[in-house]
C-alpha atoms as a PDB file:
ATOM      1  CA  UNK A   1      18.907 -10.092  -6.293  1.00  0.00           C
ATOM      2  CA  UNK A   2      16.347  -9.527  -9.042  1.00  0.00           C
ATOM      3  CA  UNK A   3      15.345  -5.722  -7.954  1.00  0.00           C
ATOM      4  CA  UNK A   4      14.742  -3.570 -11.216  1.00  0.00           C
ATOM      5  CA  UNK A   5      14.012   0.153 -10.832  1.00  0.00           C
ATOM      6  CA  UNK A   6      10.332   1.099 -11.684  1.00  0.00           C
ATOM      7  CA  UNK A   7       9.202   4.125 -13.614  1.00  0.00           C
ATOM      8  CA  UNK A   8       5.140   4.534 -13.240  1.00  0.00           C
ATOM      9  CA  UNK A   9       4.225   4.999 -16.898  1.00  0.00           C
ATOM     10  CA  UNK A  10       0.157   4.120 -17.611  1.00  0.00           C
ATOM     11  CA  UNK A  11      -0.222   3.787 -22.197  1.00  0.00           C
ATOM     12  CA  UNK A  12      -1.524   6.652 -23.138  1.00  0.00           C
ATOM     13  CA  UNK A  13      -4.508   4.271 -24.720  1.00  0.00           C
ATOM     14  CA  UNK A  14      -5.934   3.364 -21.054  1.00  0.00           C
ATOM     15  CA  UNK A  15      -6.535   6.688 -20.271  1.00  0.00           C
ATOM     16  CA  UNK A  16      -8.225   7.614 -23.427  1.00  0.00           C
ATOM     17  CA  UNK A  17     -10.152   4.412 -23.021  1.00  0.00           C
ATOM     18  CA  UNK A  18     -11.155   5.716 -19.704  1.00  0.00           C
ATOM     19  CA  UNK A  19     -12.607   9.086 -20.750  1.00  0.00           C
ATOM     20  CA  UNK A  20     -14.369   7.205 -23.274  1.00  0.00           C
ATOM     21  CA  UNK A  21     -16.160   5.170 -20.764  1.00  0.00           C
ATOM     22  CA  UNK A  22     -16.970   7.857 -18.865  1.00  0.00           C
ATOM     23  CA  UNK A  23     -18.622   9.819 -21.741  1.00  0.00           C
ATOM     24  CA  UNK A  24     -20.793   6.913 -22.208  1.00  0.00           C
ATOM     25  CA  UNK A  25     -22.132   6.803 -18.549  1.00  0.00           C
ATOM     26  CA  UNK A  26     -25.783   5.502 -18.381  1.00  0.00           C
ATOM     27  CA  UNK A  27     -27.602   7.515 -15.489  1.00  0.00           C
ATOM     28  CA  UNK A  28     -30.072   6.035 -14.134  1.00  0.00           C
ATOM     29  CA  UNK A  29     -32.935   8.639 -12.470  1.00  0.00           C
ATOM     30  CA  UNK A  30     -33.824   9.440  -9.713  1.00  0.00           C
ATOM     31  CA  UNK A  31     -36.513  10.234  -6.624  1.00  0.00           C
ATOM     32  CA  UNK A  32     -37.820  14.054  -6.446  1.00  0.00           C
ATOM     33  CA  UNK A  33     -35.949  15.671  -3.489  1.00  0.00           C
ATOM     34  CA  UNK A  34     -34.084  12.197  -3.083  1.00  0.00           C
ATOM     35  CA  UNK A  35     -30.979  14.040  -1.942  1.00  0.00           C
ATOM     36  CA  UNK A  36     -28.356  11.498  -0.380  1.00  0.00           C
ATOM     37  CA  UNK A  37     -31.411   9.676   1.655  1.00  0.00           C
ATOM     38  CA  UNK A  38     -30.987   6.679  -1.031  1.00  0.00           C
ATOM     39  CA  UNK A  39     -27.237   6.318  -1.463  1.00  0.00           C
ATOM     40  CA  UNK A  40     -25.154   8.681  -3.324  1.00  0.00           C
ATOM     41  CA  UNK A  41     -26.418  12.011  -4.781  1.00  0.00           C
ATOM     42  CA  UNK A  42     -26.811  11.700  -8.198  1.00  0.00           C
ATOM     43  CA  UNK A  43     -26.251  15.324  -8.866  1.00  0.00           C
ATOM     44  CA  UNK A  44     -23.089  15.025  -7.246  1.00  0.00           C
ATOM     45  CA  UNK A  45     -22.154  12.092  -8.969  1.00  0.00           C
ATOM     46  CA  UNK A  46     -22.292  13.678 -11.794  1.00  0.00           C
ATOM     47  CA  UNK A  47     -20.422  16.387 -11.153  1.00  0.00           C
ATOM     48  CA  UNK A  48     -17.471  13.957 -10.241  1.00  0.00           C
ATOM     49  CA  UNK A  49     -17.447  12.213 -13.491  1.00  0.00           C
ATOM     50  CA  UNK A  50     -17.374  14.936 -15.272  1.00  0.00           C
ATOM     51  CA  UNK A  51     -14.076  16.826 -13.125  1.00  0.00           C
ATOM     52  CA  UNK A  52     -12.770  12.862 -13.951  1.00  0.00           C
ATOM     53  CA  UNK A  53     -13.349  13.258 -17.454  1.00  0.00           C
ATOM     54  CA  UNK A  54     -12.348  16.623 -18.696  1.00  0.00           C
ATOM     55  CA  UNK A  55      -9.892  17.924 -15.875  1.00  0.00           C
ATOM     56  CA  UNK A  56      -8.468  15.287 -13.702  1.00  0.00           C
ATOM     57  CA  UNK A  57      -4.457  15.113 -14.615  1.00  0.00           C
ATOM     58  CA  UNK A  58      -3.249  11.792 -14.171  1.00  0.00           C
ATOM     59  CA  UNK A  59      -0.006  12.646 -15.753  1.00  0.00           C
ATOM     60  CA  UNK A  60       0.312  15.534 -13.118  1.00  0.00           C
ATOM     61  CA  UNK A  61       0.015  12.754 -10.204  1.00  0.00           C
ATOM     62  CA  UNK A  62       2.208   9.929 -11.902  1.00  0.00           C
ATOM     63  CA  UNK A  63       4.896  12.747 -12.081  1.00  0.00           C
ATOM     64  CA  UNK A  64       4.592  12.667  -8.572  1.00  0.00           C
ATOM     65  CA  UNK A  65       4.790   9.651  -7.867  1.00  0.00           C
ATOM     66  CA  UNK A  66       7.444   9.126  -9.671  1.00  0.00           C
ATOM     67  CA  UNK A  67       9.858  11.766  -7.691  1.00  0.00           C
ATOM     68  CA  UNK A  68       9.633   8.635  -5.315  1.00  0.00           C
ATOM     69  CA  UNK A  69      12.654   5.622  -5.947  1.00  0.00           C
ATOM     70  CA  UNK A  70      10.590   3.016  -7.153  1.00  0.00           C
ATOM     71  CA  UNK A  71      11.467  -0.639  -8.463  1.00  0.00           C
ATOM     72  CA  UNK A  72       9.670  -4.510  -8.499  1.00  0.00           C
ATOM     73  CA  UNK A  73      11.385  -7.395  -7.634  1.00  0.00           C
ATOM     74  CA  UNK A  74      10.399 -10.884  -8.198  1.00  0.00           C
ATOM     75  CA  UNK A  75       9.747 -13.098  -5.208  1.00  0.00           C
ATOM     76  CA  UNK A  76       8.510 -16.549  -5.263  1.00  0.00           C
ATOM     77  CA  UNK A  77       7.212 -15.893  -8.956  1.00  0.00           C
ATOM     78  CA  UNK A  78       5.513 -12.786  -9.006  1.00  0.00           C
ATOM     79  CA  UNK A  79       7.019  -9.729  -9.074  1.00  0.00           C
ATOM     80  CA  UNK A  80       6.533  -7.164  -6.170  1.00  0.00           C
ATOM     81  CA  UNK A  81       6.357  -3.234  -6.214  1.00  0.00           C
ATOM     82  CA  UNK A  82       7.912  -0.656  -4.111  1.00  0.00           C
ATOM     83  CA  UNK A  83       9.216   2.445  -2.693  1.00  0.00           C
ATOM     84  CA  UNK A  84      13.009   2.553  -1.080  1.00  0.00           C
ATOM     85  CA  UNK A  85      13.844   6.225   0.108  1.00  0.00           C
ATOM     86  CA  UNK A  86      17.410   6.095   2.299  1.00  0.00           C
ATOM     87  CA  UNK A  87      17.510   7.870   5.222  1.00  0.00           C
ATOM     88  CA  UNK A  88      19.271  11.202   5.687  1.00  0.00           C
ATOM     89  CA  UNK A  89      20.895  10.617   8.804  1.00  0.00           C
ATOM     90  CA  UNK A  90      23.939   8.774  10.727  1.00  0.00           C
ATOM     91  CA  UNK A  91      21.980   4.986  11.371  1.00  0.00           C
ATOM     92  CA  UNK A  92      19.016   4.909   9.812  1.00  0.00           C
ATOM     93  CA  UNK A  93      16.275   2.347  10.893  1.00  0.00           C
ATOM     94  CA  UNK A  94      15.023   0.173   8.255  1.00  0.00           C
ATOM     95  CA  UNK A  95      11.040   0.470   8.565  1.00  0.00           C
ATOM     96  CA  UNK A  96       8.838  -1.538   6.056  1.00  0.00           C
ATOM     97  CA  UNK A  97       5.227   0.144   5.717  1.00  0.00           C
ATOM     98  CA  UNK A  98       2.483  -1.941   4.614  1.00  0.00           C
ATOM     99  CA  UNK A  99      -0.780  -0.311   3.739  1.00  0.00           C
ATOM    100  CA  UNK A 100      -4.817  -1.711   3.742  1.00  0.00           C
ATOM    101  CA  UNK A 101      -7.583  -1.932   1.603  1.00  0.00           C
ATOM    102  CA  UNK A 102      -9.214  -0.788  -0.628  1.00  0.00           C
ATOM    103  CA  UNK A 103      -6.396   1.739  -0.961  1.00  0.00           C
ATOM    104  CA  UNK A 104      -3.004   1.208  -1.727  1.00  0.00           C
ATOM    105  CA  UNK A 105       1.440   2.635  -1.323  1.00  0.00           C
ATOM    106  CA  UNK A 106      -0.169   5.760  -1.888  1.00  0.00           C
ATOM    107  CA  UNK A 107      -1.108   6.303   1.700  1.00  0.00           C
ATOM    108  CA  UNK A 108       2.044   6.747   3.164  1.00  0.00           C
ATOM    109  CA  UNK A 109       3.338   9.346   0.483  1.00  0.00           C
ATOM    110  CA  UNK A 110       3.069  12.467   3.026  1.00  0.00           C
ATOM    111  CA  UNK A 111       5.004  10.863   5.903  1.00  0.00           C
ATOM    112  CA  UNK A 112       7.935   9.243   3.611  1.00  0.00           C
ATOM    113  CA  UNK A 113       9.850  12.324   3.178  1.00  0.00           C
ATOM    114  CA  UNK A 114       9.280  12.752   7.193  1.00  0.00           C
ATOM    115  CA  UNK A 115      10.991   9.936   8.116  1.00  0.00           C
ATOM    116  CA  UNK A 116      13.549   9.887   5.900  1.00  0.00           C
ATOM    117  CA  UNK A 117      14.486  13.360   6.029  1.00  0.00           C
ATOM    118  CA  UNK A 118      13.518  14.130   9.986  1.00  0.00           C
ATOM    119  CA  UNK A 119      16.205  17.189   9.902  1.00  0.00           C
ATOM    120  CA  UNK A 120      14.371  18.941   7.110  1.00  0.00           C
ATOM    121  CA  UNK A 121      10.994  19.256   9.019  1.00  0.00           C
ATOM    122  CA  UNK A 122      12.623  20.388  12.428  1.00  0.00           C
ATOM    123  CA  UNK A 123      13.582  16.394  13.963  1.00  0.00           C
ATOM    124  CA  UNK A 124      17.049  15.135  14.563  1.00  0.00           C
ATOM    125  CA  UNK A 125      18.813  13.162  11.813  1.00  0.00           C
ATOM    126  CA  UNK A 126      19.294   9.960  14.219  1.00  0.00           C
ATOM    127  CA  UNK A 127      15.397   9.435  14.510  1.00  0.00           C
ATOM    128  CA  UNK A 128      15.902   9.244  10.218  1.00  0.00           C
ATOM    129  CA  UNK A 129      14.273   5.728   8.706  1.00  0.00           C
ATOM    130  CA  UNK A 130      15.477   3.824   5.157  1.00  0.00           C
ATOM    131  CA  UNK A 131      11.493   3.516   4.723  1.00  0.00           C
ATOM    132  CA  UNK A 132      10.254   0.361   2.223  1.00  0.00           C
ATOM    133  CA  UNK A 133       6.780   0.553   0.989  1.00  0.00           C
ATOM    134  CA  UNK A 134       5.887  -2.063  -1.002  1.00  0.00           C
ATOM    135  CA  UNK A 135       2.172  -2.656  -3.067  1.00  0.00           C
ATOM    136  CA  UNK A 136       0.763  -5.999  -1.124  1.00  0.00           C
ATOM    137  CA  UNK A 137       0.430  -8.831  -3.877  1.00  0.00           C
ATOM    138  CA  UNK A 138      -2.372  -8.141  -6.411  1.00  0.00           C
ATOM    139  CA  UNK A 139      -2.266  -4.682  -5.280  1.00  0.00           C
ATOM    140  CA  UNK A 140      -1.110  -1.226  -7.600  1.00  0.00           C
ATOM    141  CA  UNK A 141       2.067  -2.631  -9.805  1.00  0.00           C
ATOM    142  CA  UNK A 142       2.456  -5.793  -8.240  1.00  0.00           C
ATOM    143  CA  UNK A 143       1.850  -8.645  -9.867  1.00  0.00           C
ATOM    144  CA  UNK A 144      -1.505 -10.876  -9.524  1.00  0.00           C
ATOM    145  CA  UNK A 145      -0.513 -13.892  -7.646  1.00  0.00           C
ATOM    146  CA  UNK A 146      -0.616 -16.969  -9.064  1.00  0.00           C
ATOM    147  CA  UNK A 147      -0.718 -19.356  -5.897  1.00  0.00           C
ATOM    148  CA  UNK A 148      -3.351 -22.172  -5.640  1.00  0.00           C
ATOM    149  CA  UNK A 149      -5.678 -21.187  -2.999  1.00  0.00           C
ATOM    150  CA  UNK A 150      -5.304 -17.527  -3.592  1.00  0.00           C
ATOM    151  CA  UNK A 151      -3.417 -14.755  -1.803  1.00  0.00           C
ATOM    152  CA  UNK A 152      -3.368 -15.269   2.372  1.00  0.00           C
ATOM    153  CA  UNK A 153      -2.383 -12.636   4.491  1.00  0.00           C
ATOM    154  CA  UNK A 154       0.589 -15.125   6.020  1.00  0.00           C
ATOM    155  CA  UNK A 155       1.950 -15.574   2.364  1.00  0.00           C
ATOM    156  CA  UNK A 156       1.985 -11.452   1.818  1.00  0.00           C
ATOM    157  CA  UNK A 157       3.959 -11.492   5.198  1.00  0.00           C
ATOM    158  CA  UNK A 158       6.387 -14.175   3.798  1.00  0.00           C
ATOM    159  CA  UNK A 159       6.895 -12.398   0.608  1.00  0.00           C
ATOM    160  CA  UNK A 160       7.676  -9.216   2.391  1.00  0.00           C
ATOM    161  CA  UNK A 161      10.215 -10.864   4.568  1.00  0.00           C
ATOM    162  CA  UNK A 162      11.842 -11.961   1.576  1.00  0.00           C
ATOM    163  CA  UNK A 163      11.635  -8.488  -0.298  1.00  0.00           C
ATOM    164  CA  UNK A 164      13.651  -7.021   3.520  1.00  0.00           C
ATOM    165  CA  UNK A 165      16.101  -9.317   3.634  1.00  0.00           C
ATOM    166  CA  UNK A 166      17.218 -11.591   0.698  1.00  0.00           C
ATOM    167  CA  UNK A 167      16.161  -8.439  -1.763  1.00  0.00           C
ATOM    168  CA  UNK A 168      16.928  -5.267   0.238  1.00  0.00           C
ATOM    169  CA  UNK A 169      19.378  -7.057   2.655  1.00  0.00           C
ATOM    170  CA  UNK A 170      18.309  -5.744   6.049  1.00  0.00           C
ATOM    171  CA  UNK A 171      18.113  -8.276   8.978  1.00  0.00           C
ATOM    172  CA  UNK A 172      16.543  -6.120  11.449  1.00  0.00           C
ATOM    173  CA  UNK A 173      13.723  -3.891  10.348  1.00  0.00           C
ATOM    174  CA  UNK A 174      10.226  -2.203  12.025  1.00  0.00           C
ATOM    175  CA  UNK A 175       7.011  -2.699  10.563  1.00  0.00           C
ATOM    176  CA  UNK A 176       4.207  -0.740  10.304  1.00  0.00           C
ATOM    177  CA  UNK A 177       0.842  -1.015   8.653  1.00  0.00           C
ATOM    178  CA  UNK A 178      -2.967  -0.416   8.494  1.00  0.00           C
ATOM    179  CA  UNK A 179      -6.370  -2.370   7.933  1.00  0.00           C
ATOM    180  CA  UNK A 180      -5.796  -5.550   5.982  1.00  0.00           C
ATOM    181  CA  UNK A 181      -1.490  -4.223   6.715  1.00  0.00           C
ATOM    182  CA  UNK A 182      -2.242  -4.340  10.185  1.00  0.00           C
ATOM    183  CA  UNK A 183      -2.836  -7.899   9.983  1.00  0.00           C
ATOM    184  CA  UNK A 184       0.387  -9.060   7.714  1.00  0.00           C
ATOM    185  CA  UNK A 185       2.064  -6.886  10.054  1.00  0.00           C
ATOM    186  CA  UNK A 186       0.846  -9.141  12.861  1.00  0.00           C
ATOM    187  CA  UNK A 187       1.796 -12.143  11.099  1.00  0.00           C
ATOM    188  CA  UNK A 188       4.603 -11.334   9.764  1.00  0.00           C
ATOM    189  CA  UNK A 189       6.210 -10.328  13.590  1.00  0.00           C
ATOM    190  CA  UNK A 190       4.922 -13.696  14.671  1.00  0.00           C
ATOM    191  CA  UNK A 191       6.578 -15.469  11.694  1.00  0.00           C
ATOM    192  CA  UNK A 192       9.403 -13.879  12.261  1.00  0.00           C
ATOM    193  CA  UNK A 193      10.421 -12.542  15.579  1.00  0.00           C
ATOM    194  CA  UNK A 194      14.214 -12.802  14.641  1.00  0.00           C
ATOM    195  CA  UNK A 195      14.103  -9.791  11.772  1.00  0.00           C
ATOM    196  CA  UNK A 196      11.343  -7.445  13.059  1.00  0.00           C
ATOM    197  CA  UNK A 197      12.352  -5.143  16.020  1.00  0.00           C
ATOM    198  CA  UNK A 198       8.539  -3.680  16.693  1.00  0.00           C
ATOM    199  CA  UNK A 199       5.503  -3.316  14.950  1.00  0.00           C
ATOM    200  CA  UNK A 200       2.730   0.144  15.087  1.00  0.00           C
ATOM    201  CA  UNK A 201      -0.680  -0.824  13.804  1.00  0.00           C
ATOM    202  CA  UNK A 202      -3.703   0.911  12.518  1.00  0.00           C
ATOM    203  CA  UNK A 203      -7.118   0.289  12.002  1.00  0.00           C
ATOM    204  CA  UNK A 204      -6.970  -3.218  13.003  1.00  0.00           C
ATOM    205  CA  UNK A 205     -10.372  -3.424  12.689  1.00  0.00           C
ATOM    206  CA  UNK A 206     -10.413  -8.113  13.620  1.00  0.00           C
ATOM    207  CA  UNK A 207      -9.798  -8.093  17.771  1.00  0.00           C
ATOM    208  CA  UNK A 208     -10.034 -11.422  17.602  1.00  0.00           C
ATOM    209  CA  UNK A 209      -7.476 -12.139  14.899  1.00  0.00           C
ATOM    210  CA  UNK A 210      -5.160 -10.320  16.422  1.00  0.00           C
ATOM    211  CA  UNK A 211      -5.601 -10.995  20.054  1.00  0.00           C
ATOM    212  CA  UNK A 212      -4.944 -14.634  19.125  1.00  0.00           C
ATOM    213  CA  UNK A 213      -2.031 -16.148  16.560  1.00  0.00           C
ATOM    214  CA  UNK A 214      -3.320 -18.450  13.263  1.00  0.00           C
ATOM    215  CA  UNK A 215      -2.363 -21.749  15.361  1.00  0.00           C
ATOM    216  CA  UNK A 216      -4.021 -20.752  18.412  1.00  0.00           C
ATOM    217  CA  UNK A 217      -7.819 -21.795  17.981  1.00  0.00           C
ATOM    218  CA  UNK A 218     -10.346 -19.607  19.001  1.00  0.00           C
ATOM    219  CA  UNK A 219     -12.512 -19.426  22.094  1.00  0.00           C
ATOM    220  CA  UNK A 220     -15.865 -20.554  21.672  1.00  0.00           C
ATOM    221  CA  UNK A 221     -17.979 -17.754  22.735  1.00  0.00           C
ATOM    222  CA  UNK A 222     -19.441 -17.636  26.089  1.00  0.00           C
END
């Protein structure tokens, strides 16, 4: 096993670069009475760089962030991030949650201590989850892939199979996920029906990618 915890920690420098950028925003101008007929309002805009610059707390979010068990293992070369919260009850269900894009593990932080902790929010403790939720290659604080070819949605799916069950040790899991998750979901179910016991999708957003599997060609249209 090569799991290390994780401690969400961005250099003070980055951030000060940051606001620095920020301050030295070039606005460009814009039509009398444009309002937000043109794209976004630049009045607004404003507005939002400026709460970014001078009140946003980052280190106010990392802290919570970090109340969640976090830790990066490396598999096949690059090194994967994630969230591993037990469950507080007798059996709990391994369930690996696999968010889209452009967004990222943050997604699921509401529902995590639901599923772990069903008893605590008025559920029964045997409905409890041990819920994984991992940032998909190139994504948050997992590494950049360095495959030739690039990053396919197939070779996500068979690094997260490896994170479940030669990292994490579970053989039988569920699987979950949204937008571009929704699709390693898929794939990672049809890769391998032996480990996953269902899968709950979101915002699929391809029919026909997931109507029909990778080696299955497509119907030409009518």
């Amino acid at each position: 096993m090569s799991i290390q915890p994780f401690n969400i920690d961005i250099p003070q420098a980055t951030l000060d670069d940051l606001r620095e950028r920020l301050a030295q925003t070039r606005w460009p101008d814009e039509a009398e009475n444009a309002g937000w007929n043109y794209g976004t309002n630049l009045g607004y805009l404003k507005e939002l760089v400026d709460y970014w610059q001078n009140e946003y707390d980052w280190r106010a979010q990392e802290a919570k962030l970090n109340q969640f068990a976090q830790f990066r293992a490396e598999i096949d070369g690059s090194h994967i991030h994630f969230i591993h919260v037990r469950g507080k009850g007798p059996n709990p269900t391994p369930l690996l949650l696999i968010h889209g894009w452009p967004d990222s593990f943050y997604r699921f932080h509401k529902v995590i201590p639901m599923l772990t902790d069903p008893a605590s929010f008025g559920g029964n403790p045997e409905d409890a989850f041990d819920v994984i939720v991992p940032s998909l290659p190139g994504f948050g604080f997992s590494d950049r892939p360095h495959f030739s070819g690039g990053m396919k949605s197939l070779r996500s799916a068979e690094m997260l199979s490896k994170l479940m069950t030669e990292e994490l040790g579970y053989q039988r899991y569920a699987v979950a996920g949204g937008d571009v998750g929704s699709r390693v979901t898929r794939l990672l179910a049809l890769a391998h029906p032996e480990q996953v016991i269902g899968i709950h999708l979101t915002d699929i957003g391809f029919p026909r990618e997931i109507a029909f599997p990778p080696d299955v060609p497509n119907p030409s249209p009518a």
